[in-house]
Protein backbone atom coordinates (compact mmCIF):
# COMPACT_ATOMS: atom_id res chain seq x y z
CA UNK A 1 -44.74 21.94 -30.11
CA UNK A 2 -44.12 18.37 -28.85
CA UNK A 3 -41.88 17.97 -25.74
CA UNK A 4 -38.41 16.64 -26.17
CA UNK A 5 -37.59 14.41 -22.85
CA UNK A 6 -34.72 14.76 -21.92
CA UNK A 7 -31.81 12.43 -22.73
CA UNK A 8 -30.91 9.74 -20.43
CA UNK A 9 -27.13 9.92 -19.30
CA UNK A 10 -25.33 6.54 -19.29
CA UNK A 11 -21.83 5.86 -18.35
CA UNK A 12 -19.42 4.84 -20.93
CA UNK A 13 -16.04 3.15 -21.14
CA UNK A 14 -13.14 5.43 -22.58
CA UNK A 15 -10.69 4.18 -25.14
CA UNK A 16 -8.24 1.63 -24.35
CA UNK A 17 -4.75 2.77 -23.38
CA UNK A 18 -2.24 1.48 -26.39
CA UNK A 19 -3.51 -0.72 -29.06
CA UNK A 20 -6.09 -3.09 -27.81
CA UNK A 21 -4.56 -7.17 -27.86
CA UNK A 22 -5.97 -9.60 -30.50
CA UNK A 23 -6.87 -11.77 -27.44
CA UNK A 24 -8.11 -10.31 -24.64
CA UNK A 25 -7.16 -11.99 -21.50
CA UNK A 26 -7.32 -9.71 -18.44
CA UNK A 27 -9.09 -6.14 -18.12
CA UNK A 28 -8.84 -3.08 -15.87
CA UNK A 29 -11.28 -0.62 -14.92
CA UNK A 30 -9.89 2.70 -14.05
CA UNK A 31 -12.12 4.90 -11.63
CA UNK A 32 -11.77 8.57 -11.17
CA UNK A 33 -12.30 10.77 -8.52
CA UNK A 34 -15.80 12.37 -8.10
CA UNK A 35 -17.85 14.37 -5.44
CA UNK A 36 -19.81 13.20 -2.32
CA UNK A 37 -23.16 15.35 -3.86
CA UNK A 38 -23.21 16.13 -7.41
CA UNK A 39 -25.94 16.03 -10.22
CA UNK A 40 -23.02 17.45 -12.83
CA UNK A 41 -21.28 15.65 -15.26
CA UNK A 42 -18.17 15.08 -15.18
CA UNK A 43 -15.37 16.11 -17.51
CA UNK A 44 -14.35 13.48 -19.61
CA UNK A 45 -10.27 15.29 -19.91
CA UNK A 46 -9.96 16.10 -16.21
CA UNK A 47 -11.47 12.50 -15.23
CA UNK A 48 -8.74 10.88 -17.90
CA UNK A 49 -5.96 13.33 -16.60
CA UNK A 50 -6.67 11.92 -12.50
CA UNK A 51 -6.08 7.83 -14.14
CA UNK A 52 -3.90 8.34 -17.35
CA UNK A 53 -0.44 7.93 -15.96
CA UNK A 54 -1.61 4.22 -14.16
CA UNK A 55 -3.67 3.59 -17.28
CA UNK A 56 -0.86 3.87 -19.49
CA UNK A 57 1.56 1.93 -17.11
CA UNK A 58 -0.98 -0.49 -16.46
CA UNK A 59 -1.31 -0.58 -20.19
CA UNK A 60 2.01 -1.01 -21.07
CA UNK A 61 2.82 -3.99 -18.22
CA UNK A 62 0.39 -5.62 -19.46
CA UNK A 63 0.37 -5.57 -23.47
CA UNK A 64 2.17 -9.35 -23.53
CA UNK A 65 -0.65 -10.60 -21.18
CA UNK A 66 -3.96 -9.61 -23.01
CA UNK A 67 -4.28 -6.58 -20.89
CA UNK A 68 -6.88 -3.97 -21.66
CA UNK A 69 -7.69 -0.62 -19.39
CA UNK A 70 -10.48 1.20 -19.82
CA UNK A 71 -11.53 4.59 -17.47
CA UNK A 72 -15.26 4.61 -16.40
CA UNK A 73 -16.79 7.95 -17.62
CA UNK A 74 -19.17 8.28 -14.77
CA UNK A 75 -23.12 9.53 -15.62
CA UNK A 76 -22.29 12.25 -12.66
CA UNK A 77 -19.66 13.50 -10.78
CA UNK A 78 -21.25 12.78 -7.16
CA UNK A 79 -21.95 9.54 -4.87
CA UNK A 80 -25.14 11.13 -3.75
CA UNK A 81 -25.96 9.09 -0.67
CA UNK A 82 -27.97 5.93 -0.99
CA UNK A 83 -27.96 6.26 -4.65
CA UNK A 84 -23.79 5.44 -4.72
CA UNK A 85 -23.44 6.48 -8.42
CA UNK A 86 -20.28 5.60 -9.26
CA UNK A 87 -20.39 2.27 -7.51
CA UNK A 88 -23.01 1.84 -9.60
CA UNK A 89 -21.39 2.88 -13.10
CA UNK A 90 -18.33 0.57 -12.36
CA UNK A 91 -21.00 -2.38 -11.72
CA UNK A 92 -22.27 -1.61 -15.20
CA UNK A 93 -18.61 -1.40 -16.53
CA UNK A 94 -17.90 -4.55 -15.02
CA UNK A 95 -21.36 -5.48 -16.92
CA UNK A 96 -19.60 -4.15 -20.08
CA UNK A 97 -16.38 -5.70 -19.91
CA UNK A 98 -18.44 -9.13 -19.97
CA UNK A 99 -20.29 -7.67 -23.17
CA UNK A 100 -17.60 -7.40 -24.90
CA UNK A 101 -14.87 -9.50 -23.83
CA UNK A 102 -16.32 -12.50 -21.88
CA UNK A 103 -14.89 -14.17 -19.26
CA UNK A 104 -12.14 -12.33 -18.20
CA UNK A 105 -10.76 -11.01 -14.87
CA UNK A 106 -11.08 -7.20 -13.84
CA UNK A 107 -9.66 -5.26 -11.72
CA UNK A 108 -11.21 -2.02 -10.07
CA UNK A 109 -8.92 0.89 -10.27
CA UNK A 110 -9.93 3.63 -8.06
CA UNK A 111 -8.56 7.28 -6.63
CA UNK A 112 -10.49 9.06 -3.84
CA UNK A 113 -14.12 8.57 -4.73
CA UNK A 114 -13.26 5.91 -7.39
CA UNK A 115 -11.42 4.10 -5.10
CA UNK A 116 -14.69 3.60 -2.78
CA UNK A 117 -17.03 2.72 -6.09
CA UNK A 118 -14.06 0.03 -6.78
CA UNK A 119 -14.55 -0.85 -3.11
CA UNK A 120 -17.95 -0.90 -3.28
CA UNK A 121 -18.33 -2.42 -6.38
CA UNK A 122 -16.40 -5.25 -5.67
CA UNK A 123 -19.01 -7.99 -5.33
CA UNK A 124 -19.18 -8.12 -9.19
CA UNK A 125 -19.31 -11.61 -10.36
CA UNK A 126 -15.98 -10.50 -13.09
CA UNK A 127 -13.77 -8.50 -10.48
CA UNK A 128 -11.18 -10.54 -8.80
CA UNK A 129 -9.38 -7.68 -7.41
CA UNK A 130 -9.46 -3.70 -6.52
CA UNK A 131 -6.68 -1.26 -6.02
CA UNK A 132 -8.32 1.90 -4.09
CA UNK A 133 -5.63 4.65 -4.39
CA UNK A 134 -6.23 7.47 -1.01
CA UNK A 135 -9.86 6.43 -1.05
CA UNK A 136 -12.21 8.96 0.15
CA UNK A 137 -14.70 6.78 2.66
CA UNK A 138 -17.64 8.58 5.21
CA UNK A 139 -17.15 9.47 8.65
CA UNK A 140 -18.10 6.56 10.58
CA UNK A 141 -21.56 7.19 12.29
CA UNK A 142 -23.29 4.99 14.75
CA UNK A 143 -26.61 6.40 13.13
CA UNK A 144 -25.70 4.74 9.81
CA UNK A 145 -24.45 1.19 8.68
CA UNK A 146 -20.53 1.05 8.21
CA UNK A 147 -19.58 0.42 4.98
CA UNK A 148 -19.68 -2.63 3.67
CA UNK A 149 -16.90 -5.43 3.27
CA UNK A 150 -18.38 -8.66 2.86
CA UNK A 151 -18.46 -7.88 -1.01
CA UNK A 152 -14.54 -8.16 -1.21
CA UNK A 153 -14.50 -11.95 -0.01
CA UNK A 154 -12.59 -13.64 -2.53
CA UNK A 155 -10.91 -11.25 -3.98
CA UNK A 156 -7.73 -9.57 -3.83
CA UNK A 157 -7.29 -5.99 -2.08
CA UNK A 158 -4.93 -3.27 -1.79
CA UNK A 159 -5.42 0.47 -0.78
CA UNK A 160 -2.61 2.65 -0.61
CA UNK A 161 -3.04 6.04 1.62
CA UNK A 162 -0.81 8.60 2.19
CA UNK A 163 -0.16 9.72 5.45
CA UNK A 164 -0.42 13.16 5.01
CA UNK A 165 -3.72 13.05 3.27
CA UNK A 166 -5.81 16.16 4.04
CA UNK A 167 -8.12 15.16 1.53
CA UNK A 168 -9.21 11.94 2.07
CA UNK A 169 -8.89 10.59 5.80
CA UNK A 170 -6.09 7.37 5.92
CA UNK A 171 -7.20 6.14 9.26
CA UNK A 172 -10.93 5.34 8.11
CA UNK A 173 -9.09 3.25 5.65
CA UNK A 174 -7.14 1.65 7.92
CA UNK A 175 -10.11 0.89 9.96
CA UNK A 176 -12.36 -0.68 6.53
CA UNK A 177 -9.00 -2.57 5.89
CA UNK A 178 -9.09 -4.08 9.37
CA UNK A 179 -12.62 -4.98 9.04
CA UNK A 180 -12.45 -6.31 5.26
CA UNK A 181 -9.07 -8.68 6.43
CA UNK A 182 -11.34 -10.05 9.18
CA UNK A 183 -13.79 -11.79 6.52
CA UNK A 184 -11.07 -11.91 3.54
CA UNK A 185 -7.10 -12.57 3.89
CA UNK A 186 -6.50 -11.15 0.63
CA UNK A 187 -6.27 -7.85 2.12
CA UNK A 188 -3.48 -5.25 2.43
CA UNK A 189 -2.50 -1.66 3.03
CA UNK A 190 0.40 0.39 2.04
CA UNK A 191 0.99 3.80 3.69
CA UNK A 192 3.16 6.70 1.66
CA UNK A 193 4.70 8.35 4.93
CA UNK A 194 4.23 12.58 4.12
CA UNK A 195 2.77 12.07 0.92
CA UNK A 196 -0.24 14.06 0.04
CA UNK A 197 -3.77 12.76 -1.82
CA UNK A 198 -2.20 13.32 -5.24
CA UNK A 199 0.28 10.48 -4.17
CA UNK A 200 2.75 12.63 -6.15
CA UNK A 201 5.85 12.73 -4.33
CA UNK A 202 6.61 9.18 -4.11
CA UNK A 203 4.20 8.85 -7.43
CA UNK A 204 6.97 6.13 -9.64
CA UNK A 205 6.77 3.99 -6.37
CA UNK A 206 3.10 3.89 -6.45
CA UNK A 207 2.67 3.39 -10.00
CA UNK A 208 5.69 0.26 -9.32
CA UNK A 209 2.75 -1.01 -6.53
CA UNK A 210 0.14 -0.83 -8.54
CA UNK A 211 1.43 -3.21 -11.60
CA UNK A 212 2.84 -5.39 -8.83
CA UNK A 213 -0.33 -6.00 -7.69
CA UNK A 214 -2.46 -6.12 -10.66
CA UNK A 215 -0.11 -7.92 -12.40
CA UNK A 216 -0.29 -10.68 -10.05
CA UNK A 217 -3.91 -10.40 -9.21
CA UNK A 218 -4.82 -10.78 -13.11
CA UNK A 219 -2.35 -13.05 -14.74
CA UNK A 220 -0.63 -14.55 -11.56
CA UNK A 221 2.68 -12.86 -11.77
CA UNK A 222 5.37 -13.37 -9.11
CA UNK A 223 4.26 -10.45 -6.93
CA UNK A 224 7.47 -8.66 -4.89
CA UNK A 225 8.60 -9.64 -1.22
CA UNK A 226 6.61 -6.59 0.23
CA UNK A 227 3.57 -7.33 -1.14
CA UNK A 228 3.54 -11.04 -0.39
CA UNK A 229 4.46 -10.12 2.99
CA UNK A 230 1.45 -7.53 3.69
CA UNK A 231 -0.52 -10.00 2.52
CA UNK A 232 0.52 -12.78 4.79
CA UNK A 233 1.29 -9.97 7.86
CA UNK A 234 -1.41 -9.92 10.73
CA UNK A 235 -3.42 -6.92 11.45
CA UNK A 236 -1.97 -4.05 11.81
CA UNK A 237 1.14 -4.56 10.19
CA UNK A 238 -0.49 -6.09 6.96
CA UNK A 239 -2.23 -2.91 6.85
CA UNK A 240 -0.02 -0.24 7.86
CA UNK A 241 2.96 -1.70 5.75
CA UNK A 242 5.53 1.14 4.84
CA UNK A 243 6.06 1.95 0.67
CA UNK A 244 9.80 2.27 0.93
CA UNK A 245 11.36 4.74 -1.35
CA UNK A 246 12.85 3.46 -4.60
CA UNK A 247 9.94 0.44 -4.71
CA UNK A 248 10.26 -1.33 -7.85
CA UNK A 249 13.53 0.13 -8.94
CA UNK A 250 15.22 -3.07 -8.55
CA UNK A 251 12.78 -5.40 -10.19
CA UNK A 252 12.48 -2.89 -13.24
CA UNK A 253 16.64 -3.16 -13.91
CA UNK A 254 16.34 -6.74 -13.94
CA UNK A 255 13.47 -6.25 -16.90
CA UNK A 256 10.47 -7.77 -14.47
């Protein structure tokens, strides 16, 4: 009986939220959560459960502009060390996007472990921006090399943490923030005050961040007061900026 190898797994790109533009202008890359060690694969429904309510406001912000969003269905659910697997996927959806659309700009979506592959990742020659929702990042180690941030030069960055996290430690993003806004000043931070990892109890107000930000990022859009003002803010208050309740409200009454 002749041996059957076994099939190779290769990450895919899910469908697009909404109907997908004539004219493709702008695309973003939506990356799940995963595991630090895991050989499984991951569930295609739970990964598009984690990403579907930014994908679809993403999607919808974004239908005048060209906008497409894709989520990264990852070959396995875990980082696995050296190997960094899903930094690796989104550099071969960031391949993909180029495949099929061209040049275009992408951003790098990520929660928890997605948000470090969109960190990671970064460096791609298409991405001109990553949004790293309560990123999970490693216990700093003086055994090991820090993680790197010299990939994120030249483009635009914001992580958002909450500060109740029990998940996914804030201050160790605080601290790659500080160190990324040393080589880049396109780098921000947003802290939820008593929100968990989920991000849920102030969830409209992130979602309202996250098309402020991509939205300008990708097409240029007039991004609000707070953001602008992260940006421009030294360390630490760039980086430690509050998400004030009702974020966004205003902006979406007057229809921007």
């Amino acid at each position: 009986m002749a041996h059957q190898a076994t099939p190779v797994r290769r990450a895919r790109l899910g469908r697009s939220f909404g109907p997908e533009p004539t004219a493709v202008s702008g695309v973003v890359l939506l990356l799940p959560g995963g595991d630090e060690i895991s050989g499984r694969r991951p569930s295609p429904l739970l990964a598009t459960a984690s990403v579907r309510g930014l994908g679809r406001r993403l999607a919808r912000a974004g239908r005048d502009e060209g906008l497409v969003t894709h989520v990264v269905h990852y070959r396995c659910r875990g980082w696995n060390g050296s190997e960094a697997n899903l930094a690796r996927d989104a550099a071969w959806a960031a391949d993909e996007v180029v495949r099929r659309y061209g040049d275009v700009p992408v951003c790098l979506a990520g929660i928890g472990m997605g948000g470090r592959a969109g960190l990671r990742a970064g460096g791609h020659e298409a991405v001109n921006s990553v949004l790293a929702l309560a990123p999970w990042l490693p216990e700093e180690d003086v055994a090991a090399s820090p993680e790197p941030v010299k990939q994120l030069v030249g483009r635009q960055v914001l992580i958002v943490h909450g500060t109740n996290d029990g998940r996914t430690d804030p201050e160790l993003s605080f601290r790659l923030a500080a160190r990324a806004k040393k080589a880049n000043r396109e780098v921000c931070r947003f802290e939820v005050h008593t929100d968990g990892h989920g991000l849920s109890q102030y969830r409209d107000e992130v979602l309202a961040l996250a098309e402020d930000f991509v939205m300008g990022a990708l097409f240029g859009r007039a991004v609000s007061r707070p953001v602008r003002d992260a940006f421009a803010a030294p360390p630490p208050l760039g980086l430690r900026m509050p998400l004030a309740s009702g974020f966004g409200r205003g902006r979406q009454r007057r229809g921007g």
